[in-house]
C-alpha atoms as a PDB file:
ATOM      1  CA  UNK A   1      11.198 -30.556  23.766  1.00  0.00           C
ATOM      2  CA  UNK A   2       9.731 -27.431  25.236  1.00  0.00           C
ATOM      3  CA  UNK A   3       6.370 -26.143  24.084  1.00  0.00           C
ATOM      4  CA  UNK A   4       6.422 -23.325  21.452  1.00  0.00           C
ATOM      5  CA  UNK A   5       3.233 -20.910  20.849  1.00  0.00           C
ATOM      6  CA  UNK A   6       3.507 -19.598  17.273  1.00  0.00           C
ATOM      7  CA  UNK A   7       2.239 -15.822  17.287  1.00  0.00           C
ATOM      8  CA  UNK A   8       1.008 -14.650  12.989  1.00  0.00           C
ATOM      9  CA  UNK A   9       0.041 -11.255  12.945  1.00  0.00           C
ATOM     10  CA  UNK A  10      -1.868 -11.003   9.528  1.00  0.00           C
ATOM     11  CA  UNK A  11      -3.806  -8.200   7.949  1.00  0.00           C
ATOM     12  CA  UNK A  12      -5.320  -9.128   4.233  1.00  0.00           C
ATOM     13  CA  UNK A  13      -2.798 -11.709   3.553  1.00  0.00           C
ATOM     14  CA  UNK A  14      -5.324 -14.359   1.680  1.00  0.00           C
ATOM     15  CA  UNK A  15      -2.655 -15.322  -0.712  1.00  0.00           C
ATOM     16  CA  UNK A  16       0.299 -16.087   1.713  1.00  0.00           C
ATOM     17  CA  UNK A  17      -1.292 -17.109   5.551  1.00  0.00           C
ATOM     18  CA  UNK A  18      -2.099 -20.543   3.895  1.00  0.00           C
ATOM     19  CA  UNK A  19       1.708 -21.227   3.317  1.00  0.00           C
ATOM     20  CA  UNK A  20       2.515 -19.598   6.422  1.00  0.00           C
ATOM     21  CA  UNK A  21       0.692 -21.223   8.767  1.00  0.00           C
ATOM     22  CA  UNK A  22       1.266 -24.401   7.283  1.00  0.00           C
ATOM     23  CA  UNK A  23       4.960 -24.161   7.607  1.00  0.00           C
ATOM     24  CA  UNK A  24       4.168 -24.473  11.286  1.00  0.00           C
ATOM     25  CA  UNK A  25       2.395 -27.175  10.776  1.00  0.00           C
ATOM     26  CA  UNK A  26       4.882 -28.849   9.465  1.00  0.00           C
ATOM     27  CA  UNK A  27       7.754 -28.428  11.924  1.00  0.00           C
ATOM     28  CA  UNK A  28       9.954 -31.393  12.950  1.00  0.00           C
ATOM     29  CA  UNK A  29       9.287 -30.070  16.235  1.00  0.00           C
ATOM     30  CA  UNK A  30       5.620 -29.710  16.664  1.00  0.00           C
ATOM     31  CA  UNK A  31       4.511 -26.325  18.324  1.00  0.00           C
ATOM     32  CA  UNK A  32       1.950 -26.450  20.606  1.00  0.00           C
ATOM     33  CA  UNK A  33      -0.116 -23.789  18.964  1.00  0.00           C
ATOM     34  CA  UNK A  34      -0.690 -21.544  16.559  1.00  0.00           C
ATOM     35  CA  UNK A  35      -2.058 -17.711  16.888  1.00  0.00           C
ATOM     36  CA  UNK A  36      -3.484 -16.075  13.824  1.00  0.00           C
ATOM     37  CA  UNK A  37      -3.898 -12.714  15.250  1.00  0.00           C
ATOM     38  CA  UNK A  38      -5.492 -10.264  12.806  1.00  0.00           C
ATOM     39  CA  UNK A  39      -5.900  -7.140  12.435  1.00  0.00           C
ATOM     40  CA  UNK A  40      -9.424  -6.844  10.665  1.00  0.00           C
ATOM     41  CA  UNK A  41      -8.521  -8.613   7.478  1.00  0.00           C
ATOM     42  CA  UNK A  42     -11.675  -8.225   5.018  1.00  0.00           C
ATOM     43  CA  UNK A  43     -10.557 -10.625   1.997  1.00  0.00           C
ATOM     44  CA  UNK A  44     -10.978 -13.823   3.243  1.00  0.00           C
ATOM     45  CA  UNK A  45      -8.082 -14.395   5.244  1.00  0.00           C
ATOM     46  CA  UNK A  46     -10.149 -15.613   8.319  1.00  0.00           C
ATOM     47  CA  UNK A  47     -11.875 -18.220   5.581  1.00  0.00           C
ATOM     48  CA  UNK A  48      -8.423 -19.982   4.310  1.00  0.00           C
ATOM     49  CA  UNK A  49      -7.090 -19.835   8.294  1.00  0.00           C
ATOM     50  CA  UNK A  50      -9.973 -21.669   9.600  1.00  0.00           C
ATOM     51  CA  UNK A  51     -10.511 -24.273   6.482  1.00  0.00           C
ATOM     52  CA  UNK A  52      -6.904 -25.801   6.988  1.00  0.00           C
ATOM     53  CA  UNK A  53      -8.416 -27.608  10.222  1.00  0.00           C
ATOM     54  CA  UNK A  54      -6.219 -28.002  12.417  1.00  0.00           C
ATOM     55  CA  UNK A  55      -7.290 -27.793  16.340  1.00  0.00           C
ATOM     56  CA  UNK A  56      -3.878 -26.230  17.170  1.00  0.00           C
ATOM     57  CA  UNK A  57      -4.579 -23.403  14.436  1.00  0.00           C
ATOM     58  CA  UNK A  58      -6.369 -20.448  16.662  1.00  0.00           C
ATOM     59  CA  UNK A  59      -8.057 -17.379  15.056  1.00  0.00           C
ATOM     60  CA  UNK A  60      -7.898 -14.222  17.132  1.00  0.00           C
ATOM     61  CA  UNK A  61      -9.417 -11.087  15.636  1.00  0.00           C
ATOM     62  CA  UNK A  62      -8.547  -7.474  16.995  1.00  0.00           C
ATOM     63  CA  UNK A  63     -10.273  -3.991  15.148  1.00  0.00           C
ATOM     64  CA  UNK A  64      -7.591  -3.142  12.172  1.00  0.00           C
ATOM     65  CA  UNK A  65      -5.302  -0.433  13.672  1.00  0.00           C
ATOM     66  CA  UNK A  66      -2.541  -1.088  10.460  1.00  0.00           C
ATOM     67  CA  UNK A  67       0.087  -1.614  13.680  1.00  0.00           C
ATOM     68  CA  UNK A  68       1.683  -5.200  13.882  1.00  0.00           C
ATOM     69  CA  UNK A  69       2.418  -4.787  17.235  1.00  0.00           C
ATOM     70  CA  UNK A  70      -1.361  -4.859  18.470  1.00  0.00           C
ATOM     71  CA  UNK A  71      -2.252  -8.254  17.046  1.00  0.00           C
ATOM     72  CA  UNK A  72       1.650  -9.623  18.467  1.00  0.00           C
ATOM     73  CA  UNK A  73       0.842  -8.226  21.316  1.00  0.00           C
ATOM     74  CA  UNK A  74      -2.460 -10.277  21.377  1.00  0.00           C
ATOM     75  CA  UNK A  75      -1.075 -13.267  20.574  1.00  0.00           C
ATOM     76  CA  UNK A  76       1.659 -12.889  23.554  1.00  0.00           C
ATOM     77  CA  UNK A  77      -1.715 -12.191  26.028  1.00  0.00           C
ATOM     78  CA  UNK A  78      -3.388 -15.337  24.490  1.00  0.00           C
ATOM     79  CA  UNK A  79      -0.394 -17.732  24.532  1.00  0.00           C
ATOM     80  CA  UNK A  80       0.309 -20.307  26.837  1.00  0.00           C
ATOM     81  CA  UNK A  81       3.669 -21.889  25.288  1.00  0.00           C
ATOM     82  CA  UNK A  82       7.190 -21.841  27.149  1.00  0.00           C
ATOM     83  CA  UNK A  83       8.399 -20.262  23.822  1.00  0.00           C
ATOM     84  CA  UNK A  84       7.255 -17.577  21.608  1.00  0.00           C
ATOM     85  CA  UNK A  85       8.113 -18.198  17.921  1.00  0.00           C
ATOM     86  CA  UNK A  86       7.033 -14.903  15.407  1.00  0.00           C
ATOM     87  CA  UNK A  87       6.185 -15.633  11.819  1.00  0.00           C
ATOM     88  CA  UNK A  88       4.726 -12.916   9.857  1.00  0.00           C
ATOM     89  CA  UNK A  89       2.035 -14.205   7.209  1.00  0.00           C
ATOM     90  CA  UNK A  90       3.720 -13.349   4.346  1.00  0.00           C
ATOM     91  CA  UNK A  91       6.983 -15.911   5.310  1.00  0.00           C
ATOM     92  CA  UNK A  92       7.483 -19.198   5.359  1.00  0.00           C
ATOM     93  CA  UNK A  93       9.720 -21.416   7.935  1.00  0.00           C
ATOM     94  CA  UNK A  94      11.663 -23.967   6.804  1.00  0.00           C
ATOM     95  CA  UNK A  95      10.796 -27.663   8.741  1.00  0.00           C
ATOM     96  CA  UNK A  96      13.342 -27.869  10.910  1.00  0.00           C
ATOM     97  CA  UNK A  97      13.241 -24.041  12.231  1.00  0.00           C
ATOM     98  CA  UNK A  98      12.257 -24.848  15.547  1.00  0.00           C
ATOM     99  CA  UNK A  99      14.317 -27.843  16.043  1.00  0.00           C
ATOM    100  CA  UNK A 100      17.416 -26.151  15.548  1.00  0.00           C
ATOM    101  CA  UNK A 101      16.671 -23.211  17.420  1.00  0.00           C
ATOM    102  CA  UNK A 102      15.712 -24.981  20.711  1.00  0.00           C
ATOM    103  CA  UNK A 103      18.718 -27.560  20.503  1.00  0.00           C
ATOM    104  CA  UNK A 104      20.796 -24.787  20.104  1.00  0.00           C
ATOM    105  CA  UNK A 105      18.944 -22.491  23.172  1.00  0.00           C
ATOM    106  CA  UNK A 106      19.554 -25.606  25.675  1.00  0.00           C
ATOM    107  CA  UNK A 107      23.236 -26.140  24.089  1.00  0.00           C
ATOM    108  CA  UNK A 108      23.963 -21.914  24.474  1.00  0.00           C
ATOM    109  CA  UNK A 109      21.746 -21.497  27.977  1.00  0.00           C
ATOM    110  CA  UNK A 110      20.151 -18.352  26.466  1.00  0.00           C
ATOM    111  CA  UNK A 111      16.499 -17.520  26.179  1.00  0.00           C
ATOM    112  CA  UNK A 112      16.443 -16.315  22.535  1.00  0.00           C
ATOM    113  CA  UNK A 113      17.266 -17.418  18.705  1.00  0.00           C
ATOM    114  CA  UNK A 114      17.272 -16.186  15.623  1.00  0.00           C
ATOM    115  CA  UNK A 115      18.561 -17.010  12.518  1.00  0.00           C
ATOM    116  CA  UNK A 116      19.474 -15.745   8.723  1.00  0.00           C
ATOM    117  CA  UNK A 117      16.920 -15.848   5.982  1.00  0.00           C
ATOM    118  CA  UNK A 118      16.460 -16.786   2.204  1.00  0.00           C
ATOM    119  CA  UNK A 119      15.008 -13.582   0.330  1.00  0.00           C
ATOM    120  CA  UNK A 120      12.644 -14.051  -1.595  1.00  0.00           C
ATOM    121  CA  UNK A 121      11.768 -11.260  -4.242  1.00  0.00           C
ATOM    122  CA  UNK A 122       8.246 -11.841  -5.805  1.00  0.00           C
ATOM    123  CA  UNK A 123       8.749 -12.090  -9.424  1.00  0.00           C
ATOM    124  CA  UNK A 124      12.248 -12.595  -9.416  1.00  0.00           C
ATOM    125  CA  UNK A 125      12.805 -16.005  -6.897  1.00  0.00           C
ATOM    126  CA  UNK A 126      15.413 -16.144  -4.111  1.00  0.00           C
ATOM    127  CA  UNK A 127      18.237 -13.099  -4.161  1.00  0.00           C
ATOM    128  CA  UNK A 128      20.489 -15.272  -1.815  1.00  0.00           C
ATOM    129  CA  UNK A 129      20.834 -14.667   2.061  1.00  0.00           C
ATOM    130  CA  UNK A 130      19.185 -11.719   3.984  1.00  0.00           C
ATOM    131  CA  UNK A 131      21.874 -11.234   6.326  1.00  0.00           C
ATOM    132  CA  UNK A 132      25.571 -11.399   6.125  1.00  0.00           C
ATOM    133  CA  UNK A 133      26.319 -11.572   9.837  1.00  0.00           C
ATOM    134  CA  UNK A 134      28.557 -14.470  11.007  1.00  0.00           C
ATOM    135  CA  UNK A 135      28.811 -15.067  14.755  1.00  0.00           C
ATOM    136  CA  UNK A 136      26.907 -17.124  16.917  1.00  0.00           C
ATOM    137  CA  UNK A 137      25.687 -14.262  19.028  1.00  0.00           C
ATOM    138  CA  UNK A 138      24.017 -11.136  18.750  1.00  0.00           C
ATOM    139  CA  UNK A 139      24.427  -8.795  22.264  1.00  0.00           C
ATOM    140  CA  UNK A 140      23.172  -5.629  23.180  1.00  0.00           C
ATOM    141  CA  UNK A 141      26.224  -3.647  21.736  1.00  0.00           C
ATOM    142  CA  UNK A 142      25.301  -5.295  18.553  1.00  0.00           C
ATOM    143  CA  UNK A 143      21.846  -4.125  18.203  1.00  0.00           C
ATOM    144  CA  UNK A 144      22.772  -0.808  18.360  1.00  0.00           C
ATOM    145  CA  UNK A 145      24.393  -0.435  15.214  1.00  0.00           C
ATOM    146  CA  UNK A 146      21.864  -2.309  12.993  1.00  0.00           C
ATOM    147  CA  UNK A 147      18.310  -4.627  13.626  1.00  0.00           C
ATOM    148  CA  UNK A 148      20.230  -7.772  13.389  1.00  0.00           C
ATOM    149  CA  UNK A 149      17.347 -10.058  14.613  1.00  0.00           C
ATOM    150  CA  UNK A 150      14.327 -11.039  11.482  1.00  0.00           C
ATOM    151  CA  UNK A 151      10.900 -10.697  13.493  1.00  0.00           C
ATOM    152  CA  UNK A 152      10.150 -14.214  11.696  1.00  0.00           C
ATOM    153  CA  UNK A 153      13.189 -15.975  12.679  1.00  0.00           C
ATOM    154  CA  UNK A 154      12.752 -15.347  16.373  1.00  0.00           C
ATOM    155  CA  UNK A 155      11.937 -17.630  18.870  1.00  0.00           C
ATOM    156  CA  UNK A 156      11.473 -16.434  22.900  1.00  0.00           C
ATOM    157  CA  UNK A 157      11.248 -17.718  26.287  1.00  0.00           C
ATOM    158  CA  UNK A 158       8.185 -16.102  28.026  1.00  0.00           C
ATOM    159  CA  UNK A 159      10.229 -15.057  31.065  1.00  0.00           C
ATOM    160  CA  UNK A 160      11.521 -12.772  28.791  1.00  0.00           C
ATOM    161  CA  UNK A 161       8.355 -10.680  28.792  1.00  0.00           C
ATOM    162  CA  UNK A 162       7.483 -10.418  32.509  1.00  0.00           C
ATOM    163  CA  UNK A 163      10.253  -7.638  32.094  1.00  0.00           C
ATOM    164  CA  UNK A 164      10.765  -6.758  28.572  1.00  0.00           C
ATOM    165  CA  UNK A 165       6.684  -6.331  28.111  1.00  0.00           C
ATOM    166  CA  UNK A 166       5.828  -6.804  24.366  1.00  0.00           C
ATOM    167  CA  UNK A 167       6.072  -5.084  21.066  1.00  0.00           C
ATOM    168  CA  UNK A 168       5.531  -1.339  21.365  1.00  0.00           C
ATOM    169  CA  UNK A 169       2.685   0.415  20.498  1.00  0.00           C
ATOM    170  CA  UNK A 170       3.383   4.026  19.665  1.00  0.00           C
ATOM    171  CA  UNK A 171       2.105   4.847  16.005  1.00  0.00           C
ATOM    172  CA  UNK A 172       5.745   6.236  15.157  1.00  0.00           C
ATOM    173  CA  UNK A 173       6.927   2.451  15.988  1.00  0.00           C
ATOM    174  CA  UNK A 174       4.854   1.209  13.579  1.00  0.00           C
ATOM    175  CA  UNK A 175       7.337  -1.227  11.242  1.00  0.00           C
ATOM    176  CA  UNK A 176      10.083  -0.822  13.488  1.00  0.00           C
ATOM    177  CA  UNK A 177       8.512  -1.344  17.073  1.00  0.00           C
ATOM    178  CA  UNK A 178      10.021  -5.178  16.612  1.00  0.00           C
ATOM    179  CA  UNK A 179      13.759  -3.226  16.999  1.00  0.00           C
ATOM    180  CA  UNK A 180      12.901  -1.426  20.014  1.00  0.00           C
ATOM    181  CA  UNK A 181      11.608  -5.170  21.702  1.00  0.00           C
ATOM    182  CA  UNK A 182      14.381  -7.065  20.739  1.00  0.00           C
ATOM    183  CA  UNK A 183      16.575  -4.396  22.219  1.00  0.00           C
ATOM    184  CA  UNK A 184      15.225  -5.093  25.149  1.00  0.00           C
ATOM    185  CA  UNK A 185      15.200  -8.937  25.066  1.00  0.00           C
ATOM    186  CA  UNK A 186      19.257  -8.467  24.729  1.00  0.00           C
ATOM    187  CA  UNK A 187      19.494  -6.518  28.317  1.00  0.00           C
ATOM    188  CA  UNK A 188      18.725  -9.916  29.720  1.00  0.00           C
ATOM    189  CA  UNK A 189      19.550 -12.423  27.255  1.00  0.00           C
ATOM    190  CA  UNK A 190      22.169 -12.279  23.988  1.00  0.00           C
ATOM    191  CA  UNK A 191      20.220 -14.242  20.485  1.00  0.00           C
ATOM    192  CA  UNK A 192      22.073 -16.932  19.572  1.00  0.00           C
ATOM    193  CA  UNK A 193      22.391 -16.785  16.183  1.00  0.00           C
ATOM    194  CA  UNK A 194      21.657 -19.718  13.664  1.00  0.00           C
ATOM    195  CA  UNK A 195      23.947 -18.898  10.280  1.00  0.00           C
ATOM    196  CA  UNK A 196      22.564 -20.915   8.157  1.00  0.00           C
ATOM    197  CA  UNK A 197      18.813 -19.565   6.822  1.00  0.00           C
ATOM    198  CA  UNK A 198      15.948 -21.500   8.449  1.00  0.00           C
ATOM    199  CA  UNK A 199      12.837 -19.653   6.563  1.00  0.00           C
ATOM    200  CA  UNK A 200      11.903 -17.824   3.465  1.00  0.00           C
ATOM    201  CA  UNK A 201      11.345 -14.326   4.181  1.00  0.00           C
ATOM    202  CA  UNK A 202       9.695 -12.566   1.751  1.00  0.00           C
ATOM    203  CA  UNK A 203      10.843  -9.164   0.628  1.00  0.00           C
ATOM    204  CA  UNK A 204       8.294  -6.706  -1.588  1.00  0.00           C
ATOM    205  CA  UNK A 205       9.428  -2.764  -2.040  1.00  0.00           C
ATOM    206  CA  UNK A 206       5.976  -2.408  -3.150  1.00  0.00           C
ATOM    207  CA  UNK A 207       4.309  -3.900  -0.222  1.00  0.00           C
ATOM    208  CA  UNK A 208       6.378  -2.443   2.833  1.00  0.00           C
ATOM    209  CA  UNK A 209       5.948   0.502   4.754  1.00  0.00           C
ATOM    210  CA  UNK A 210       9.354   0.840   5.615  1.00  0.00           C
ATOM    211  CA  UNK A 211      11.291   4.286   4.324  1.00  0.00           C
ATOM    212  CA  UNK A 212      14.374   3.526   2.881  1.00  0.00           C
ATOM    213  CA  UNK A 213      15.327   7.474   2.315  1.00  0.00           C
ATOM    214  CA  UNK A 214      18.588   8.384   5.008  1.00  0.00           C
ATOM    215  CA  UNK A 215      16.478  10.973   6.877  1.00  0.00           C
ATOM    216  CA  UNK A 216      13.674   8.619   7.717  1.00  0.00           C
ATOM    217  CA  UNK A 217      16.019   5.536   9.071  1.00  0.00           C
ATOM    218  CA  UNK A 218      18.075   7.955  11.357  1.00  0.00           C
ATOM    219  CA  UNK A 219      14.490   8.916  12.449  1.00  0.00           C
ATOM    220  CA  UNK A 220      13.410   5.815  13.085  1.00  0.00           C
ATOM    221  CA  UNK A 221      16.460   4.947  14.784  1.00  0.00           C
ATOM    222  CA  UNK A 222      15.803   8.201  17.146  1.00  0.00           C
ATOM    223  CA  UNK A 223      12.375   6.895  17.896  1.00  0.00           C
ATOM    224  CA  UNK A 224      13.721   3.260  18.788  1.00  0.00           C
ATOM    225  CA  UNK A 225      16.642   4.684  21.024  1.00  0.00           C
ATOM    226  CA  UNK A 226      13.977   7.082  22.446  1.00  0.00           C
ATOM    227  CA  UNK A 227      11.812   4.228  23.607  1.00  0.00           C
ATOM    228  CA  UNK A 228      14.371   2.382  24.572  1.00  0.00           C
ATOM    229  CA  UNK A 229      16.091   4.695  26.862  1.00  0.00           C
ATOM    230  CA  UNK A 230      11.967   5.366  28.591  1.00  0.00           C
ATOM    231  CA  UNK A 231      11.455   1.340  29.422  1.00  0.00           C
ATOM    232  CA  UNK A 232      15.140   0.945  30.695  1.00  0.00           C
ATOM    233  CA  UNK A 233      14.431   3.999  33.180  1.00  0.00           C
ATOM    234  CA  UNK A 234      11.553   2.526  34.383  1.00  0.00           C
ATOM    235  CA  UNK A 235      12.448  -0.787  34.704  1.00  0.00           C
ATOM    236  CA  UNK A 236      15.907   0.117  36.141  1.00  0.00           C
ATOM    237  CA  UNK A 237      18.051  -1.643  33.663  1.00  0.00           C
ATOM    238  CA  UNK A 238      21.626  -1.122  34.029  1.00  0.00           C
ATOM    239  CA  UNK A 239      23.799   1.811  33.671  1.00  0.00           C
ATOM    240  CA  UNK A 240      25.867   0.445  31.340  1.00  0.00           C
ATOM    241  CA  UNK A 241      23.174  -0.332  28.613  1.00  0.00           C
ATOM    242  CA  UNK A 242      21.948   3.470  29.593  1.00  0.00           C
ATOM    243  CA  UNK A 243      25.050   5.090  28.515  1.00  0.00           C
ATOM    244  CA  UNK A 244      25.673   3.162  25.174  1.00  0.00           C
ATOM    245  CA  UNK A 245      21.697   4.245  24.663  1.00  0.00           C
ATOM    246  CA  UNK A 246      21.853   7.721  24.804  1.00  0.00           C
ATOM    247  CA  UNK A 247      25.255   8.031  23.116  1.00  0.00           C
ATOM    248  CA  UNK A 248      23.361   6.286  19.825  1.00  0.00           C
ATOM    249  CA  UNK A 249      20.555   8.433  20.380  1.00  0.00           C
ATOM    250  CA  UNK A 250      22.668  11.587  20.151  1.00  0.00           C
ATOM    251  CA  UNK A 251      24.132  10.200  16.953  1.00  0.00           C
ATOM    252  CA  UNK A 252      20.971   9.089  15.712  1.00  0.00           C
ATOM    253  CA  UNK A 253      19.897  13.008  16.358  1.00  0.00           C
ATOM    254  CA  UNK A 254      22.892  14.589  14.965  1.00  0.00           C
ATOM    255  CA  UNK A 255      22.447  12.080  11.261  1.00  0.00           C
ATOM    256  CA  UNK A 256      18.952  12.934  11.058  1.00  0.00           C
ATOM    257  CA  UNK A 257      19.026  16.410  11.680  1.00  0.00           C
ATOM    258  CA  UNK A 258      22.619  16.549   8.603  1.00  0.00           C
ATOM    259  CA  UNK A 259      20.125  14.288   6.121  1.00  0.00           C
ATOM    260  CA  UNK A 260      17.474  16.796   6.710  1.00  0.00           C
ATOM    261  CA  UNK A 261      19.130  19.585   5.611  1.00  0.00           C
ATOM    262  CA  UNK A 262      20.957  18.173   2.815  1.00  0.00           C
ATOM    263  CA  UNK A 263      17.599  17.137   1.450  1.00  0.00           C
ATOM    264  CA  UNK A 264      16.207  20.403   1.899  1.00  0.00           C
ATOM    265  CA  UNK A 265      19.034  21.755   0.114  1.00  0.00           C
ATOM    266  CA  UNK A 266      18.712  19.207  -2.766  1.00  0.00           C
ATOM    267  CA  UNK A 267      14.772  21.008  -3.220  1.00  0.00           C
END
C-alpha cells in the first residue's frame, strides 16, 4: 500500500480534533502521518492533539488568518506521503476510508478519490447521505455545475500538485477555495467516486461560514470560475477546459447580477 500523509486544518476545535485525528489512527490502512495544521487555536486544541501520543501525530502551528487554505497549504509543504488525504477536524473517517480509496485508485488508474458522506446534524444525529450522486466518476464537466468532491473525503497523489499548486489563498476563496483546487485536480485526473459514505461529516448552520442566500453562491461561483480561468492561463491548460470555463463564468455573472436585483427589489 502506498503511503498517505493526512493534512487537519483545525482552528479552536477542542471538542472534535480528538475524534478526528483518531479516526486516522485507526485506519485499516495505516497512514504514514498525520498533520495537525492550525491556525492559532487558543482553547486547548494543541493540548488534546499532542496528549493522544502518537509519533505519527505532527503539530504544525501557523498565525490564525481564519482561511483553511493557509494551514492545508502547510500541511501539503510539510508532507512527505505519496498521497494526500484531507480531513477537517470537525469529521470523522470511517476505518476503512483509505483502504477503499487506494484499492479503488490502482483498480481505476486515476490519481484522486472521493467519496459520499453520512451527515451528521449536531443535536439531531445522522440526516442520511450528503450526496446523491451515483457514478463512479466525477470529470471536469462535472465540477462545473456543482462542488461534487467533500474536502474530507479526498484523497491525492502529490504529482497532482507540482501543477495544480494547492488550495487558494485569496480572502474571497475563503470556504470555497477547496472548489477552485479540485477543479483543477480534474484537468489532469477525473475522482473516482466511492458511493457508498466512508466518513461522518459533520454539518452545523450555526458554525459555517458558508452563505446559503442565491446572490452569494452565484458569487462565489464567479470567484471560483475567476480563479480558475487565471491558473489555467498560466499554466497553459487546454482549450477545451478554457471554453467550458468562461462560458460558466458568464452564467455565473449573468445569475448573480438577476439575484441582486431581485433582492434589492424585495428591500
Amino acid at each position: 500500500m502506498s503511503n498517505v500523509t493526512v493534512i487537519i486544518p483545525t482552528w479552536n476545535r477542542a471538542d472534535t480534533i480528538e475524534k478526528a485525528v483518531c479516526s486516522a489512527l485507526d485506519q485499516t490502512v495505516l497512514p504514514f502521518e498525520i498533520l495537525v495544521c492550525d491556525d492559532g487555536s487558543t482553547d486547548g486544541t494543541e493540548q488534546i492533539v499532542k496528549s493522544i501520543g502518537d509519533e505519527r501525530v505532527k503539530w504544525i502551528s501557523i498565525p490564525h488568518s481564519g482561511r483553511p487554505a493557509l494551514p492545508r497549504n502547510r500541511g501539503i509543504q510539510e508532507s512527505k506521503g505519496e498521497w494526500l488525504a484531507f480531513l477537517d477536524s470537525d469529521d470523522e473517517w470511517l476505518p476503512d476510508k483509505l483502504e477503499k480509496q487506494l484499492n479503488l485508485a490502482e483498480k481505476m488508474e486515476c490519481r484522486a478519490v472521493c467519496s459520499n458522506a453520512h451527515r451528521l446534524v449536531p443535536e439531531k444525529g445522522l440526516q442520511g447521505e450528503l450526496l446523491s450522486w451515483k457514478h463512479k466518476r466525477i470529470t471536469f464537466n462535472d465540477l462545473l455545475d456543482v462542488n461534487l468532491v467533500i474536502c474530507s473525503s479526498s484523497l491525492v497523489h502529490t504529482s497532482i500538485f507540482e501543477r495544480a499548486l494547492g488550495f487558494p489563498e485569496e480572502p474571497c476563496l475563503t470556504a470555497i477555495e477547496d472548489y477552485s483546487l479540485w477543479l483543477r485536480v480534474v484537468t489532469q485526473t477525473y475522482f473516482a467516486y466511492v458511493k457508498k459514505p466512508l466518513l461522518i461529516y459533520r454539518d452545523a448552520p450555526n458554525d459555517s461560514i458558508r452563505n446559503p442566500d442565491a446572490t452569494t453562491v452565484w458569487m462565489q461561483r464567479k470567484f471560483v470560475l475567476s480563479n480558475f480561468l487565471d491558473w489555467a492561463e498560466k499554466r497553459k491548460i487546454s482549450i477545451e477546459y478554457m471554453a467550458k470555463a468562461r462560458k460558466a463564468y458568464k452564467k455565473a455573472s449573468r445569475c448573480a447580477t438577476k439575484y441582486r436585483w431581485l433582492n434589492l427589489l424585495k428591500k
